[in-house]
Protein backbone atom coordinates (compact mmCIF):
# COMPACT_ATOMS: atom_id res chain seq x y z
CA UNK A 1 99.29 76.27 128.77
CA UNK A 2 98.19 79.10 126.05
CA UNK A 3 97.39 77.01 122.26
CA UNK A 4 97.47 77.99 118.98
CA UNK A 5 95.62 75.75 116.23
CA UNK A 6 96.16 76.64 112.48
CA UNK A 7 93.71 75.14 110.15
CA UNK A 8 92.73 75.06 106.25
CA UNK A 9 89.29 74.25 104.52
CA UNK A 10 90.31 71.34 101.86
CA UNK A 11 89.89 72.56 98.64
CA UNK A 12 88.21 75.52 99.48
CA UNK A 13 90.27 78.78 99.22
CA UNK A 14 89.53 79.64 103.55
CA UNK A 15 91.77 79.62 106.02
CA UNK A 16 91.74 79.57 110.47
CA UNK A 17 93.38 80.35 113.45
CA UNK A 18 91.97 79.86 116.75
CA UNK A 19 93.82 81.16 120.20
CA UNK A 20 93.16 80.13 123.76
CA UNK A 21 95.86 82.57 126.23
CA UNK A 22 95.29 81.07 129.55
CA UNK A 23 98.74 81.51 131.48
CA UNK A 24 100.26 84.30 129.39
CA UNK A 25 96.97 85.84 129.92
CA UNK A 26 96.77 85.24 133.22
CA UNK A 27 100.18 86.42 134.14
CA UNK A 28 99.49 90.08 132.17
CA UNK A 29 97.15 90.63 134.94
CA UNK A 30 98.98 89.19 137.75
CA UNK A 31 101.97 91.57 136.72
CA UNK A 32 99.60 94.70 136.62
CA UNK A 33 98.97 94.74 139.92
CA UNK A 34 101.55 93.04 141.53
CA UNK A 35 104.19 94.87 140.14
CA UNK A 36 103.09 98.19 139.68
CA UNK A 37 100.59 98.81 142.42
CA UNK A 38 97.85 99.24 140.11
CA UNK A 39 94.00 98.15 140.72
CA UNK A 40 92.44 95.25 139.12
CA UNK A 41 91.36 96.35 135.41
CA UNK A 42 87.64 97.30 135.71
CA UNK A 43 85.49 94.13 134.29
CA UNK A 44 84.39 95.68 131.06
CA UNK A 45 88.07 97.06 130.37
CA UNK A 46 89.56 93.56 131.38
CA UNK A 47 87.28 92.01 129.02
CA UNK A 48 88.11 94.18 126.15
CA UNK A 49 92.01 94.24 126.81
CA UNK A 50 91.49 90.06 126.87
CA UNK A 51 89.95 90.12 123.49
CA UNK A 52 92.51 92.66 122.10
CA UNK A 53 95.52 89.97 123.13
CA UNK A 54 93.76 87.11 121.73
CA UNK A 55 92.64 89.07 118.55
CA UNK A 56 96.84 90.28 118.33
CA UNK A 57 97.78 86.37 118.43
CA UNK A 58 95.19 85.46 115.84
CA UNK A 59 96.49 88.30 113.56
CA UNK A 60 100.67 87.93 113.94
CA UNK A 61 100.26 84.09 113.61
CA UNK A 62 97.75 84.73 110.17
CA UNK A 63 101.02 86.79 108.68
CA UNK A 64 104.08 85.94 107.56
CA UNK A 65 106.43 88.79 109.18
CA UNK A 66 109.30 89.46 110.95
CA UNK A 67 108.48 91.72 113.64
CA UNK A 68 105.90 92.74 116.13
CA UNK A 69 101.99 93.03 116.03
CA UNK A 70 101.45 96.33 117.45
CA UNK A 71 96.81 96.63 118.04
CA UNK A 72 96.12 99.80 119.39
CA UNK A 73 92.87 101.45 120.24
CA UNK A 74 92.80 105.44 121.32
CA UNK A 75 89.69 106.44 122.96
CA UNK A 76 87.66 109.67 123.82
CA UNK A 77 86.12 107.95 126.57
CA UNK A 78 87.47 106.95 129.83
CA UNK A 79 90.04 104.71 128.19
CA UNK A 80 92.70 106.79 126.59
CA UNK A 81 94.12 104.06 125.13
CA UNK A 82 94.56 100.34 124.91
CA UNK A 83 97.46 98.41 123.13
CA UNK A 84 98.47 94.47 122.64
CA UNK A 85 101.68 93.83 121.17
CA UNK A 86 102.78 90.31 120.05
CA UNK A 87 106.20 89.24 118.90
CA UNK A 88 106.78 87.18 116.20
CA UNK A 89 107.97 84.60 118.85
CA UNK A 90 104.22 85.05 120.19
CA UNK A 91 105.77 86.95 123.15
CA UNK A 92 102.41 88.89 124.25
CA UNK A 93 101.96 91.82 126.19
CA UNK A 94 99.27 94.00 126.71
CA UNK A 95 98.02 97.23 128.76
CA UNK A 96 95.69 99.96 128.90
CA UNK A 97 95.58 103.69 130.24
CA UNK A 98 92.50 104.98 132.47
CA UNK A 99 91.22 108.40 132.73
CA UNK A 100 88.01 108.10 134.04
CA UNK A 101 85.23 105.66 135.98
CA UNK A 102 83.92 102.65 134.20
CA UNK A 103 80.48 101.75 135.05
CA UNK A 104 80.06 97.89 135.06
CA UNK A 105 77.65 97.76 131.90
CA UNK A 106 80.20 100.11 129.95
CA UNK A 107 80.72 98.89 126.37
CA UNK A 108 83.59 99.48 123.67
CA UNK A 109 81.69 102.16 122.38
CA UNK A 110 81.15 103.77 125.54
CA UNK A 111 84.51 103.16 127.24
CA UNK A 112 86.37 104.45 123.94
CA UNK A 113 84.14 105.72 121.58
CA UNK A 114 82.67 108.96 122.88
CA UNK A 115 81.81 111.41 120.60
CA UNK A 116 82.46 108.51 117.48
CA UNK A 117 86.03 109.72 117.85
CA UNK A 118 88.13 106.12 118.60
CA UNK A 119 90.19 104.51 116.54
CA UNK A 120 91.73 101.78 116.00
CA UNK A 121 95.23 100.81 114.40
CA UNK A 122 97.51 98.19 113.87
CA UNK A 123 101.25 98.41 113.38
CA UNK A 124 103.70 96.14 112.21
CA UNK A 125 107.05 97.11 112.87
CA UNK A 126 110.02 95.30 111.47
CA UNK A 127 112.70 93.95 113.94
CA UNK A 128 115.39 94.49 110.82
CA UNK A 129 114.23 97.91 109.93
CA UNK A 130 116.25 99.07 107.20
CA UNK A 131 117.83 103.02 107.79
CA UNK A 132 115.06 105.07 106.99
CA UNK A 133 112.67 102.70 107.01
CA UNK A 134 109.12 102.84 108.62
CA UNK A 135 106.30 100.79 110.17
CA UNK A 136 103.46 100.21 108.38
CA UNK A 137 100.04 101.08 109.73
CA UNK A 138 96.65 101.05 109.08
CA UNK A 139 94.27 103.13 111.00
CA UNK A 140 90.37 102.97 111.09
CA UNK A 141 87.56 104.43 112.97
CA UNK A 142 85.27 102.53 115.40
CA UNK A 143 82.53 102.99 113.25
CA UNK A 144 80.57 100.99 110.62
CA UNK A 145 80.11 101.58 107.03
CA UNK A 146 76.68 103.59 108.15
CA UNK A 147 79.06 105.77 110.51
CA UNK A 148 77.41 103.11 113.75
CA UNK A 149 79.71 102.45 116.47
CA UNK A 150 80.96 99.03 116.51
CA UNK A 151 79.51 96.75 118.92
CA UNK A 152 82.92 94.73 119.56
CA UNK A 153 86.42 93.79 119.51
CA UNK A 154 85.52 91.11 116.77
CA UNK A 155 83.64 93.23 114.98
CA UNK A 156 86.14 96.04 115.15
CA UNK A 157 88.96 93.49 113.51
CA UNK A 158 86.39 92.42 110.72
CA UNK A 159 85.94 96.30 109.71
CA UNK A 160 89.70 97.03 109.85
CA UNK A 161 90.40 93.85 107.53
CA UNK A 162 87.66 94.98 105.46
CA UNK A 163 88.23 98.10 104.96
CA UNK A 164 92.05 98.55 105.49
CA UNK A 165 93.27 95.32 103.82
CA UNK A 166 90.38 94.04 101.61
CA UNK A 167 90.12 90.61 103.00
CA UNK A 168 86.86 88.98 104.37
CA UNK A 169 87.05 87.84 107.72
CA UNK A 170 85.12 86.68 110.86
CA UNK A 171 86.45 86.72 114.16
CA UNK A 172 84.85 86.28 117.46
CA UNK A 173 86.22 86.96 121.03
CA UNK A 174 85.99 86.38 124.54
CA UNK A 175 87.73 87.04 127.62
CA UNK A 176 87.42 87.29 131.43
CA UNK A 177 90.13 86.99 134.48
CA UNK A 178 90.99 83.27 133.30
CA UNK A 179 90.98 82.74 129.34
CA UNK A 180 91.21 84.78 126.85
CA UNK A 181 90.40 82.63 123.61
CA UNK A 182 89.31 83.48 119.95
CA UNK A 183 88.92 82.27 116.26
CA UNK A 184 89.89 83.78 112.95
CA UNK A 185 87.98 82.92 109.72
CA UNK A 186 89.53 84.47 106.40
CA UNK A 187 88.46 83.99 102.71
CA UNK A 188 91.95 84.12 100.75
CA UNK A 189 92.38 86.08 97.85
CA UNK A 190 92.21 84.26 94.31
CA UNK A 191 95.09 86.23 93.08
CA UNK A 192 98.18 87.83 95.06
CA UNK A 193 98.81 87.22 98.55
CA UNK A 194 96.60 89.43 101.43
CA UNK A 195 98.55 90.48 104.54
CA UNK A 196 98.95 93.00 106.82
CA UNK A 197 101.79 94.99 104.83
CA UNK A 198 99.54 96.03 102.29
CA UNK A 199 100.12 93.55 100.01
CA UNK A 200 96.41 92.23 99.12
CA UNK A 201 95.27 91.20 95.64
CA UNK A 202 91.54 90.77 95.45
CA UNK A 203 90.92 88.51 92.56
CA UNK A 204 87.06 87.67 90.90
CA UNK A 205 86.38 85.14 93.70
CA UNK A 206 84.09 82.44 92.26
CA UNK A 207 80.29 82.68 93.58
CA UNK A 208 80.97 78.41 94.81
CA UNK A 209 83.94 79.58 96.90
CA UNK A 210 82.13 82.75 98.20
CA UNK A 211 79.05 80.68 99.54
CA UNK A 212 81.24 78.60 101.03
CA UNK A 213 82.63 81.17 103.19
CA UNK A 214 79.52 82.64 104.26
CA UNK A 215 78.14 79.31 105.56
CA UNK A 216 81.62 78.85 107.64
CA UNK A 217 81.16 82.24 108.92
CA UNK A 218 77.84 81.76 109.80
CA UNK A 219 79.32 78.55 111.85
CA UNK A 220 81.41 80.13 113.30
CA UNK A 221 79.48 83.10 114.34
CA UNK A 222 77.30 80.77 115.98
CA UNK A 223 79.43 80.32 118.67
CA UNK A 224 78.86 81.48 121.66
CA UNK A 225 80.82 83.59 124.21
CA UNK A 226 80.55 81.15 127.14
CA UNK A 227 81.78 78.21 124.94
CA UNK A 228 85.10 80.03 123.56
CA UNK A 229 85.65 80.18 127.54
CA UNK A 230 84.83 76.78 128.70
CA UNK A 231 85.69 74.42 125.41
CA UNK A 232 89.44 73.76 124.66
CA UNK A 233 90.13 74.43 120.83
CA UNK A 234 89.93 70.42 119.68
CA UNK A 235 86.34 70.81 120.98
CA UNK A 236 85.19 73.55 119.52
CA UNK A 237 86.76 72.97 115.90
CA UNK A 238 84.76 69.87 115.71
CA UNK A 239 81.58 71.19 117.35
CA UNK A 240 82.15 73.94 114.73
CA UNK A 241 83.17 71.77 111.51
CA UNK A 242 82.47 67.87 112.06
CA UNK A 243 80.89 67.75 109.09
CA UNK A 244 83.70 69.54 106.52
CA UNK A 245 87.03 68.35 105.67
CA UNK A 246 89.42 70.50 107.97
CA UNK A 247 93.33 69.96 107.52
CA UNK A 248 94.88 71.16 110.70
CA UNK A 249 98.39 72.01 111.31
CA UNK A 250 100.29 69.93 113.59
CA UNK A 251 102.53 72.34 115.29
CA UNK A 252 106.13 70.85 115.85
CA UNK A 253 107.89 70.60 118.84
CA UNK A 254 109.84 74.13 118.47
CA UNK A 255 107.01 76.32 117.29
CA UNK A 256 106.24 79.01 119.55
CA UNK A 257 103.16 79.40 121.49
CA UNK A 258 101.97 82.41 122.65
CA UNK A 259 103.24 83.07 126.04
CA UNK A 260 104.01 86.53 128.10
CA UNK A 261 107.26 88.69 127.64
CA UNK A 262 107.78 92.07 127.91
CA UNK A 263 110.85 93.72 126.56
CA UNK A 264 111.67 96.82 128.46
CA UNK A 265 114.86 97.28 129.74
CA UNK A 266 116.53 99.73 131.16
CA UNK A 267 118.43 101.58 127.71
CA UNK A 268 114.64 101.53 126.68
CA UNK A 269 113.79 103.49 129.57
CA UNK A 270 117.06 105.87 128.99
CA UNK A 271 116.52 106.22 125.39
CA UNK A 272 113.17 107.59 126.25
CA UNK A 273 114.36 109.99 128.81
CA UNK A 274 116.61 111.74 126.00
CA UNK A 275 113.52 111.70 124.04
CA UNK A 276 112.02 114.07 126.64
CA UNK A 277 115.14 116.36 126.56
CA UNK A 278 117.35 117.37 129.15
CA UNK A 279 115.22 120.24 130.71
CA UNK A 280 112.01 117.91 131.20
CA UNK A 281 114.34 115.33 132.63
CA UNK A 282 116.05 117.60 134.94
CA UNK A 283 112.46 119.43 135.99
CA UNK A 284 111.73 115.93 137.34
CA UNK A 285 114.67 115.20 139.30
CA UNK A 286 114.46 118.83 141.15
CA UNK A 287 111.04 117.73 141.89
CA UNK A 288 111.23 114.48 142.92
CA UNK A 289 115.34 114.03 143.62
CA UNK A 290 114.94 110.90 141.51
CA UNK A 291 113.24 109.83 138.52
CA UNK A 292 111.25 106.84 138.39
CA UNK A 293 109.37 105.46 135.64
CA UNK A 294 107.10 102.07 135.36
CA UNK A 295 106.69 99.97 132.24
CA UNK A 296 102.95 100.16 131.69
CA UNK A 297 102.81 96.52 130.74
CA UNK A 298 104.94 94.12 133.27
CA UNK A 299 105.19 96.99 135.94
CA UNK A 300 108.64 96.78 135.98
CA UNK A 301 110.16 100.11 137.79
CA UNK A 302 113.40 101.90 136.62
CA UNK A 303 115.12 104.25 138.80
CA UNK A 304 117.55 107.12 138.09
CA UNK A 305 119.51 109.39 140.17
CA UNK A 306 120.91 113.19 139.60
CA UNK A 307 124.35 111.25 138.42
CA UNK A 308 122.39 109.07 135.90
CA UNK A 309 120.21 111.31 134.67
CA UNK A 310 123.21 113.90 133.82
CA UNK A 311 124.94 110.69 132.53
CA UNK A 312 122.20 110.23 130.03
CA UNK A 313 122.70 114.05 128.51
CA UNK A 314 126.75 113.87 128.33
CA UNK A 315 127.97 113.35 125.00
CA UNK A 316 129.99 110.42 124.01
CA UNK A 317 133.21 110.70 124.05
CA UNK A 318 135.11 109.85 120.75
CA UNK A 319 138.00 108.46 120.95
CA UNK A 320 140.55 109.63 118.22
CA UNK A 321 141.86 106.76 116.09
CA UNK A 322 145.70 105.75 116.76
CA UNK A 323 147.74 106.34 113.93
CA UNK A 324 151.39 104.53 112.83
CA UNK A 325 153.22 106.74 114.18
CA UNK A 326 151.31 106.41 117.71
CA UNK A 327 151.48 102.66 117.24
């Protein structure tokens, strides 16, 4: 089963996450290609999608919001795009979009990167949106400060907290067709609270508290890939931190854990068919007598006929409200 292990640094203002997905990870590939058809995700890609789910978990469970995690990279390279979206419930999904071969030594930068023109963004979107109201998002490039692509998925969540939300964080990452596991290091803020809506306060932090930090990160950045894959999360924490005083969170009995859901449906799928308008929805059906259309991420497949499809464009009827007299 997929864990989640919260953690704190007594007395010192730091706080962790680490993620291991191992069925809900499991299960986003399974439904790929048994589902949909679809070929296995090229190794690199698979990698990097496995990181992007496990760096998603780390970041919804670090934030106190009601609504989904949306982490999104759009590429010039031969990934258009790849996005991991985690509920608040820790419902995960995750998918990506291929345009073009991937060798087996590709790389982030090379798989998304080309030209320096990826980016990467993260969306929270409320599930009680108010009318009117909007997601936030914060959007960076795949670059370093020195305009250098970045060499990871860790390292591209480091430069988006950075940079987009002024916190200091480590994270490293790992994935392949059986785990996908990772660990979140964060330096809270003296003064306000830091989260993803933009709500950071970056206080004088003292120079104690900020050496502190750097020798957990360094602890943390000495682990290594092939241990995040192998070691279950008590394991590492105390290979990691034996010698600090760690307060972990004992999840209770009714606390999610991250676990695979998708939440297409078939209104989704309608909804998104008006979207295209009546004459690219009716272009399809004269091609094709039918429209079909997969969900990208559980492979689901949702099927309309000419009687639906004209359904979908009729306006609603209205009916006139019954006065006295009628009553």
């Amino acid at each position: 089963m997929s864990q989640l292990q919260k953690f704190l640094f007594d007395g010192l203002p730091v706080r962790g996450v680490a993620v291991r997905l191992t069925d809900a990870w499991q299960q986003i590939l399974q439904r790929r290609q048994a589902h949909a058809g679809n070929e296995a995700y090229p190794a690199p890609l698979m990698e990097l999608l496995g990181e992007m789910a496990a760096g998603a978990v780390l970041m919804q469970s670090n934030i106190k919001f009601n609504g989904a995690l949306v982490l999104q990279l759009q590429g010039t390279g031969a990934v258009k795009v790849a996005v991991a979206e985690v509920q608040p419930s820790l419902a995960l999904r995750a998918t990506a979009t291929v345009t073009g071969d991937i060798p087996a030594d590709a790389t982030l930068a090379t798989m998304l990167n080309a030209q320096d023109g990826g980016r990467c963004a993260i969306t929270l979107d409320p599930l009680d949106r108010l009318p009117g109201q909007q997601p936030y998002q914060g959007v960076v490039p795949l670059l370093d400060a020195h305009g250098q692509p970045l060499a990871d998925m860790g390292a591209v969540l480091e430069h988006y907290m950075r940079h987009s939300e002024q916190l200091d964080t480590t994270v490293v990452l790992a994935a392949n067709g059986d785990v996908a596991a990772g660990l979140l290091l964060q330096r809270l803020p003296v003064q306000g609270a830091g989260n993803l809506a933009g709500t950071s306060g970056i206080g004088e932090q003292d120079t104690d508290d900020h050496e502190a930090y750097q020798r957990l990160a360094m602890l943390v950045q000495s682990l290594q890939r092939q241990e995040l894959l192998d070691l279950d999360i008590d394991t590492i924490l105390h290979r990691l931190f034996w010698n600090e005083k760690l307060l972990r969170f004992a999840p209770s009995p009714d606390e999610p854990v991250p676990h695979f859901a998708c939440n297409c449906s078939r209104s989704r799928v309608a909804a998104m068919l008006r979207g295209l308008g009546r004459e690219e929805a009716e272009g399809i059906l004269t091609e094709q007598g039918k429209v079909e259309v997969d969900c990208s991420f559980c492979g689901q497949q949702y099927r309309f006929d000419a009687v639906e499809v004209t359904q979908l464009f009729m306006p609603e009827v209205r009916q006139p409200p019954v006065s006295r007299k009628q009553q």
